[in-house]
Each structure stands twice: as C-alpha cells, then as structure tokens.
N, C-alpha and C. Protein backbone atom coordinates (compact mmCIF):
# COMPACT_ATOMS: atom_id res chain seq x y z
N UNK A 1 3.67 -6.76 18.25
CA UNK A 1 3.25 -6.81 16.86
C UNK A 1 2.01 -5.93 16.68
N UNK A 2 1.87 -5.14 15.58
CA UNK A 2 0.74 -4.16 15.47
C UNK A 2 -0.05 -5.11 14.64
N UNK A 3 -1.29 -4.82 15.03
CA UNK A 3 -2.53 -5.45 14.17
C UNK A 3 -3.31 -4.16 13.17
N UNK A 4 -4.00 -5.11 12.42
CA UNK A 4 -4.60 -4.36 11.66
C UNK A 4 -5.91 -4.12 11.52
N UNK A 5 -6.41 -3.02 11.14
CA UNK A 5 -7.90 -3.07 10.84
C UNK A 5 -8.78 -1.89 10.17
N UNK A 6 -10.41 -2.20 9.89
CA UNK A 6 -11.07 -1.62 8.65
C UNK A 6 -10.89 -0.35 9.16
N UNK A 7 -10.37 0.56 8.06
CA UNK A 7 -10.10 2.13 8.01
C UNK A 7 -8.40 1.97 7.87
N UNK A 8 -7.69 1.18 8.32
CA UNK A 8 -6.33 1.18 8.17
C UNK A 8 -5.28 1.66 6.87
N UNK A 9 -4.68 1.68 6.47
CA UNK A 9 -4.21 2.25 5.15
C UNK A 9 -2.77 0.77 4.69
N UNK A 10 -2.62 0.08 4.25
CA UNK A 10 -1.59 -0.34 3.76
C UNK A 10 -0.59 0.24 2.75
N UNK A 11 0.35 -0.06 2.39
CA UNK A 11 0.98 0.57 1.01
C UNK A 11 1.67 -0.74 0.32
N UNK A 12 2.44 -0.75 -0.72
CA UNK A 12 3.33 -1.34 -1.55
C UNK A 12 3.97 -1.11 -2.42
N UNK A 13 5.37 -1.78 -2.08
CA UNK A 13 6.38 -0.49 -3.27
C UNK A 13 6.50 -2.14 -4.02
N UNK A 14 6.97 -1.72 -5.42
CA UNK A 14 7.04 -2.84 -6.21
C UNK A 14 7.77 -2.02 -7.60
N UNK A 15 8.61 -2.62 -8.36
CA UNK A 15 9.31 -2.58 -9.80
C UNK A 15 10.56 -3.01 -9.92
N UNK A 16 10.63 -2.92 -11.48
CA UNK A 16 11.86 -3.07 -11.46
C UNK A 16 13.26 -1.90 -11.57
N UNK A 17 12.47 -1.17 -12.82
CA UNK A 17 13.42 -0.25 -13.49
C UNK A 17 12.83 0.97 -12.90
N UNK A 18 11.59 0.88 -11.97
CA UNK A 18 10.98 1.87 -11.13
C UNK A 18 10.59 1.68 -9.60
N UNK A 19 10.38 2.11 -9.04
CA UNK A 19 9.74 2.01 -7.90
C UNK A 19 8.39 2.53 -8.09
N UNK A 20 7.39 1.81 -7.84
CA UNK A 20 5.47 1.97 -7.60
C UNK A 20 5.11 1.89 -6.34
N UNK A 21 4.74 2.46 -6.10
CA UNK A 21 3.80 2.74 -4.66
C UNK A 21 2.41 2.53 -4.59
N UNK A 22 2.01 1.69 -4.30
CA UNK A 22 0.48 1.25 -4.05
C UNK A 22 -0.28 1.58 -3.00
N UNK A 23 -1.10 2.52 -2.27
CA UNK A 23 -1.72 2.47 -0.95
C UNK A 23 -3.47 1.54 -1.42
N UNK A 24 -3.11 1.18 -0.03
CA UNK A 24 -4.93 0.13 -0.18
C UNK A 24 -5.45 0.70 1.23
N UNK A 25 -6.92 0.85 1.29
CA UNK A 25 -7.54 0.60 2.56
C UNK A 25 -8.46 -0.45 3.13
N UNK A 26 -7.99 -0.61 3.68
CA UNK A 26 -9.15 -1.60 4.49
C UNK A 26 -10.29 -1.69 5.11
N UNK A 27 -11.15 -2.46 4.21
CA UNK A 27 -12.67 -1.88 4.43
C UNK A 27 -13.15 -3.07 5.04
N UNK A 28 -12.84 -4.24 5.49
CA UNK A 28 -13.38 -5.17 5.82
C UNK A 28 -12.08 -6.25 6.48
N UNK A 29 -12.41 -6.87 8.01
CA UNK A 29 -11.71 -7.58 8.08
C UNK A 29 -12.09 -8.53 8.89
N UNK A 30 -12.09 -9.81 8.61
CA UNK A 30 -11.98 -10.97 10.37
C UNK A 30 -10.79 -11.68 10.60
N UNK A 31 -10.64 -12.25 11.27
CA UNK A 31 -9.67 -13.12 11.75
C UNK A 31 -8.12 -13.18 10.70
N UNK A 32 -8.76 -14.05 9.81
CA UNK A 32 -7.79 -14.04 8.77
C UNK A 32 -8.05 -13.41 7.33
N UNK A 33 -8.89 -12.62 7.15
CA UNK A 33 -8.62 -12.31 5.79
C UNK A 33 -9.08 -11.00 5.78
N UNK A 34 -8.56 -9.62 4.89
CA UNK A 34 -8.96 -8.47 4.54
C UNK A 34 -9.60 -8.70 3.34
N UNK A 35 -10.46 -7.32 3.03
CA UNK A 35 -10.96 -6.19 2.10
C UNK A 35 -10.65 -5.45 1.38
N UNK A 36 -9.53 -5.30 0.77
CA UNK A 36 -8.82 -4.15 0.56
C UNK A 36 -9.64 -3.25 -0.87
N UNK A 37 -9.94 -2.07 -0.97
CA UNK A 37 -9.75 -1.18 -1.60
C UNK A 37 -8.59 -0.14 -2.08
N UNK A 38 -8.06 -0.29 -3.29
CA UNK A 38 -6.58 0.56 -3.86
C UNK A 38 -7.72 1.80 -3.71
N UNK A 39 -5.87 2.73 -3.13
CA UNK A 39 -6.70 4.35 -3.29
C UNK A 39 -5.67 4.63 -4.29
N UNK A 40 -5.88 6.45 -4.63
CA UNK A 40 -4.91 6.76 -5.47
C UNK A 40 -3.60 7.36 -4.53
N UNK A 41 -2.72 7.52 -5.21
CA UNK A 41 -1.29 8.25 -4.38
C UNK A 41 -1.13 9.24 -5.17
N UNK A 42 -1.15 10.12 -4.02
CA UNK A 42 -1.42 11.98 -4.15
C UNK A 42 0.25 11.89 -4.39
N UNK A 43 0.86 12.96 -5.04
CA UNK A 43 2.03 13.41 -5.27
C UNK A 43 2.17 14.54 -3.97
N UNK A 44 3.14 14.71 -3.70
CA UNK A 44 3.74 15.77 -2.35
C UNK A 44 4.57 16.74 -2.85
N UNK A 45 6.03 16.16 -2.93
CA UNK A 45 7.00 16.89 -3.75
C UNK A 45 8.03 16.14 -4.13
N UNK A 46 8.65 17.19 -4.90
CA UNK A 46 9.96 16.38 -5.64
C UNK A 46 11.01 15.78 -4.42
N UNK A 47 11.49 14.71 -5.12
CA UNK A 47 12.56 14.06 -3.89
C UNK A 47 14.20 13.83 -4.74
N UNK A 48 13.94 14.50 -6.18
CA UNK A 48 15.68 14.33 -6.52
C UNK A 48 14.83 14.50 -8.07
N UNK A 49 15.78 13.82 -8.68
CA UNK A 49 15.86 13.63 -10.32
C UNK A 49 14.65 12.13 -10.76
N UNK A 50 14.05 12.39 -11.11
CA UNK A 50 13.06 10.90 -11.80
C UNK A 50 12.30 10.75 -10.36
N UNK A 51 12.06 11.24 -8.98
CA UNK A 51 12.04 10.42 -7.57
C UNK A 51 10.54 11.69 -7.11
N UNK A 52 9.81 11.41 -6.26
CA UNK A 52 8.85 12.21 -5.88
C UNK A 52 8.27 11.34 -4.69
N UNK A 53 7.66 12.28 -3.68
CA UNK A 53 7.43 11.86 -2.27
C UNK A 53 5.82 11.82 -2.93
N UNK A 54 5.35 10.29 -2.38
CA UNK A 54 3.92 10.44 -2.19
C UNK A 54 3.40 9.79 -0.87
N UNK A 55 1.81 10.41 -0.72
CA UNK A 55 1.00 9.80 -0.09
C UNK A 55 -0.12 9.20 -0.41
N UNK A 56 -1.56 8.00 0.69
CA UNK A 56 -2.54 8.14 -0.06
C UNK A 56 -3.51 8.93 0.19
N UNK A 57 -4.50 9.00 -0.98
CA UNK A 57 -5.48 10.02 -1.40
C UNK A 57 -6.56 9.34 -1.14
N UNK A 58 -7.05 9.21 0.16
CA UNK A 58 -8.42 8.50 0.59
C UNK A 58 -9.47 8.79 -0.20
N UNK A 59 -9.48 9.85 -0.55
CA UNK A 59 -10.82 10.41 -1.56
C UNK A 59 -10.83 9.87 -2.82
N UNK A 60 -9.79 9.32 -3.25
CA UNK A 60 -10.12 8.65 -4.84
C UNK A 60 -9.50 6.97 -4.59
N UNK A 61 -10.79 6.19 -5.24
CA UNK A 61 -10.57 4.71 -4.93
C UNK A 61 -10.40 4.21 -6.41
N UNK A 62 -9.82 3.47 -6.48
CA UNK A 62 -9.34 2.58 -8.11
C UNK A 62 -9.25 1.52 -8.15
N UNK A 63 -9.82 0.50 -9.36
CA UNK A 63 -10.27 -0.68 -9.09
C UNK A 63 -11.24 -1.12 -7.96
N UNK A 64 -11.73 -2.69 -8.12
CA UNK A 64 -12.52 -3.13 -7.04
C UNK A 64 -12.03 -3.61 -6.08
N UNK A 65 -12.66 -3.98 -4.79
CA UNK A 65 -12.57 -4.20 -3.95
C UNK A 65 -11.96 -6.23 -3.91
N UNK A 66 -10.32 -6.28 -3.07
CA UNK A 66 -10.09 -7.43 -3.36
C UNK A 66 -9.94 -8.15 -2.34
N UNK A 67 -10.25 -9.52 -2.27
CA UNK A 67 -10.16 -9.93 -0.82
C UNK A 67 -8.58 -10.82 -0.83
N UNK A 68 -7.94 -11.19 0.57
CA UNK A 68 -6.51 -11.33 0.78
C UNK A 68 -6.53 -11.91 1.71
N UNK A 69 -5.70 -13.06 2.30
CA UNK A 69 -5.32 -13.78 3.40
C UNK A 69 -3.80 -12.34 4.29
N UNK A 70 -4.25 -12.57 5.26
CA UNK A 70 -3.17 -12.13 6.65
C UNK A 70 -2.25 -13.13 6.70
N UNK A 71 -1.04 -12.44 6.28
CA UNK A 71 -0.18 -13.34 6.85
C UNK A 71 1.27 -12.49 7.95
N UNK A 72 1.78 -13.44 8.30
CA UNK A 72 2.94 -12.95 9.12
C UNK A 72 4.45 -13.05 8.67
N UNK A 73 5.02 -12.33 8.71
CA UNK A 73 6.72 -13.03 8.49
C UNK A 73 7.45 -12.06 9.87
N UNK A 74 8.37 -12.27 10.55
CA UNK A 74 9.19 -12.66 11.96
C UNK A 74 8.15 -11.24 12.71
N UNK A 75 7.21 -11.52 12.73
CA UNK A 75 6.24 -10.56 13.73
C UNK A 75 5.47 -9.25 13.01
N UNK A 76 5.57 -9.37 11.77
CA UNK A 76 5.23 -8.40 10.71
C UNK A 76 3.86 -8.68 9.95
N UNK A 77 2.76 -7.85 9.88
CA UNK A 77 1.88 -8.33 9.47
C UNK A 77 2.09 -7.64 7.46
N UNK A 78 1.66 -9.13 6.92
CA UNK A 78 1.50 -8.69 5.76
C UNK A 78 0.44 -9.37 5.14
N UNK A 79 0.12 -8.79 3.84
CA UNK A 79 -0.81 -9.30 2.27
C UNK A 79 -0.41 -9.32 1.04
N UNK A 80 -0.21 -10.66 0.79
CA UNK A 80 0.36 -10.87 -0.73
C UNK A 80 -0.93 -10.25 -1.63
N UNK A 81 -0.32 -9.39 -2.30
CA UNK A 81 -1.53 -8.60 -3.43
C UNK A 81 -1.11 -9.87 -4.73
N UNK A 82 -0.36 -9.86 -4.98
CA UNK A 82 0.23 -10.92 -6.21
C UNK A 82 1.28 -11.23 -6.19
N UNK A 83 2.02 -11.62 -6.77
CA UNK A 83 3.28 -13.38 -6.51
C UNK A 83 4.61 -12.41 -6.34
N UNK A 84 4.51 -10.97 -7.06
CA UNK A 84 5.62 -10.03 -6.81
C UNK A 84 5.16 -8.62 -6.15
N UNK A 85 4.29 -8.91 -5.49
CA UNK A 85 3.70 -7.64 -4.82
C UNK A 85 2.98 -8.14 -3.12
N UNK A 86 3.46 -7.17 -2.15
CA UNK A 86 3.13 -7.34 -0.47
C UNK A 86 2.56 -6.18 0.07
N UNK A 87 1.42 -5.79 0.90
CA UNK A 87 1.32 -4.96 1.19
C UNK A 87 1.78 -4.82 2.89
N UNK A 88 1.72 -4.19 3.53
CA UNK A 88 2.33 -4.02 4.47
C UNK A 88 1.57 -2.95 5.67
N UNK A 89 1.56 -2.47 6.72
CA UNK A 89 0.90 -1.54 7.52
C UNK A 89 1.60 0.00 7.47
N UNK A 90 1.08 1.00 6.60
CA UNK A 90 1.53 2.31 6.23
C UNK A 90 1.70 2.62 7.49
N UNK A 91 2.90 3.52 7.92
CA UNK A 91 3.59 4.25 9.22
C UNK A 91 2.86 5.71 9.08
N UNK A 92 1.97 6.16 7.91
CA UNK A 92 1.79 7.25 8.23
C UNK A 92 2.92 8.73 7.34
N UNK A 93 4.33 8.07 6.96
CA UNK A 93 4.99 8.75 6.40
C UNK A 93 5.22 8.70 4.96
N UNK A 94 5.77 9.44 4.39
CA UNK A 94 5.69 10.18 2.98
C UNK A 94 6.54 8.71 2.58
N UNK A 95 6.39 8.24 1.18
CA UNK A 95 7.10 7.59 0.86
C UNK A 95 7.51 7.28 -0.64
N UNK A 96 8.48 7.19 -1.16
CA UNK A 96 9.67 7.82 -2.05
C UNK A 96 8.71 6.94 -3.57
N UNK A 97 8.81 6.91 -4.53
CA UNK A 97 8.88 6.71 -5.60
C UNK A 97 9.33 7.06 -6.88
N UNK A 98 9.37 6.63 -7.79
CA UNK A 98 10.60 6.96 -9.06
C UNK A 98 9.69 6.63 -10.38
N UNK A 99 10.15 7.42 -11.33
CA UNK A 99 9.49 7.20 -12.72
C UNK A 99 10.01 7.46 -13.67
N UNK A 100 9.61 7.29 -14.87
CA UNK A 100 10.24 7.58 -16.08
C UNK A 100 9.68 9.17 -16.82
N UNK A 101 9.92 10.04 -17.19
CA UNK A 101 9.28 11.45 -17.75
C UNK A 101 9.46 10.87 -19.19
C-alpha cells in the first residue's frame, strides 16, 4: 500500500453530465488526517470532441486550505472531500476530462 505525504499531489474526478478533475496538495499531515490545498489544472491537449488531457498547476492554489480524515478502502488510500467527491494518490499521469463549449 503506498502512503502519503506533505508535498504529495492528490486528484478527483467527479460529475455528472461532465467529468471534473480536481488536483489538491498536501501541505500538512499526521497519522490520520491531511491539509489539503486545491491547485489549479493546467490544460495539456485535446483528447477528442468536448474531452482534454489535464494536469496540476502547482503554481496556482484556489480556495483555502481544508483539513480531511485518511481513510482506506481494500488497501487504497483515500479523502472524502464531500459526500460525492474522493480524492485519491495522483500516479503522476495526464488525466482525461470533459466539458461543455
């Protein structure tokens, strides 16, 4: 199981009629609970029709800083951001999102 920690990057995809991509970093952590700071998500390139590859943009932070319980599901570390939103440990790779023009 990978652990987590301050400097780490999380993400979260979430919608309905869209896909959103959220990256957070982690600025603070002990035992059980993070820090998180939302960054912004840099655009990359197009990935089809309505769809675009992003990453995050460490250099621009949005909103304040929120604190979150660690939790686990079958060896997976996660953070409920809100009742329909999880963040998760970013792999580092580009990842897909969708919108309306």
């Amino acid at each position: 199981m990978k652990e987590i920690n301050k400097g780490d990057i999380l993400y979260s995809a979430w919608g309905y009629d869209q896909t959103n991509i959220y990256f957070y970093k982690i600025v603070k952590r002990t035992e059980k609970t993070v820090w998180l700071q939302r960054i912004k998500t840099k655009h990359i390139k197009s990935a089809g029709f309505m769809r675009e590859y992003v990453i995050p943009d460490t250099t621009n932070k949005i909103d304040s800083i929120i604190q979150r319980r660690i939790s686990y599901y079958q060896d997976e570390i996660l953070i409920r951001i809100t009742s329909y939103m999880y963040a998760y440990l970013w792999d580092g790779k580009e990842k897909v999102q969708t919108f309306y023009a």
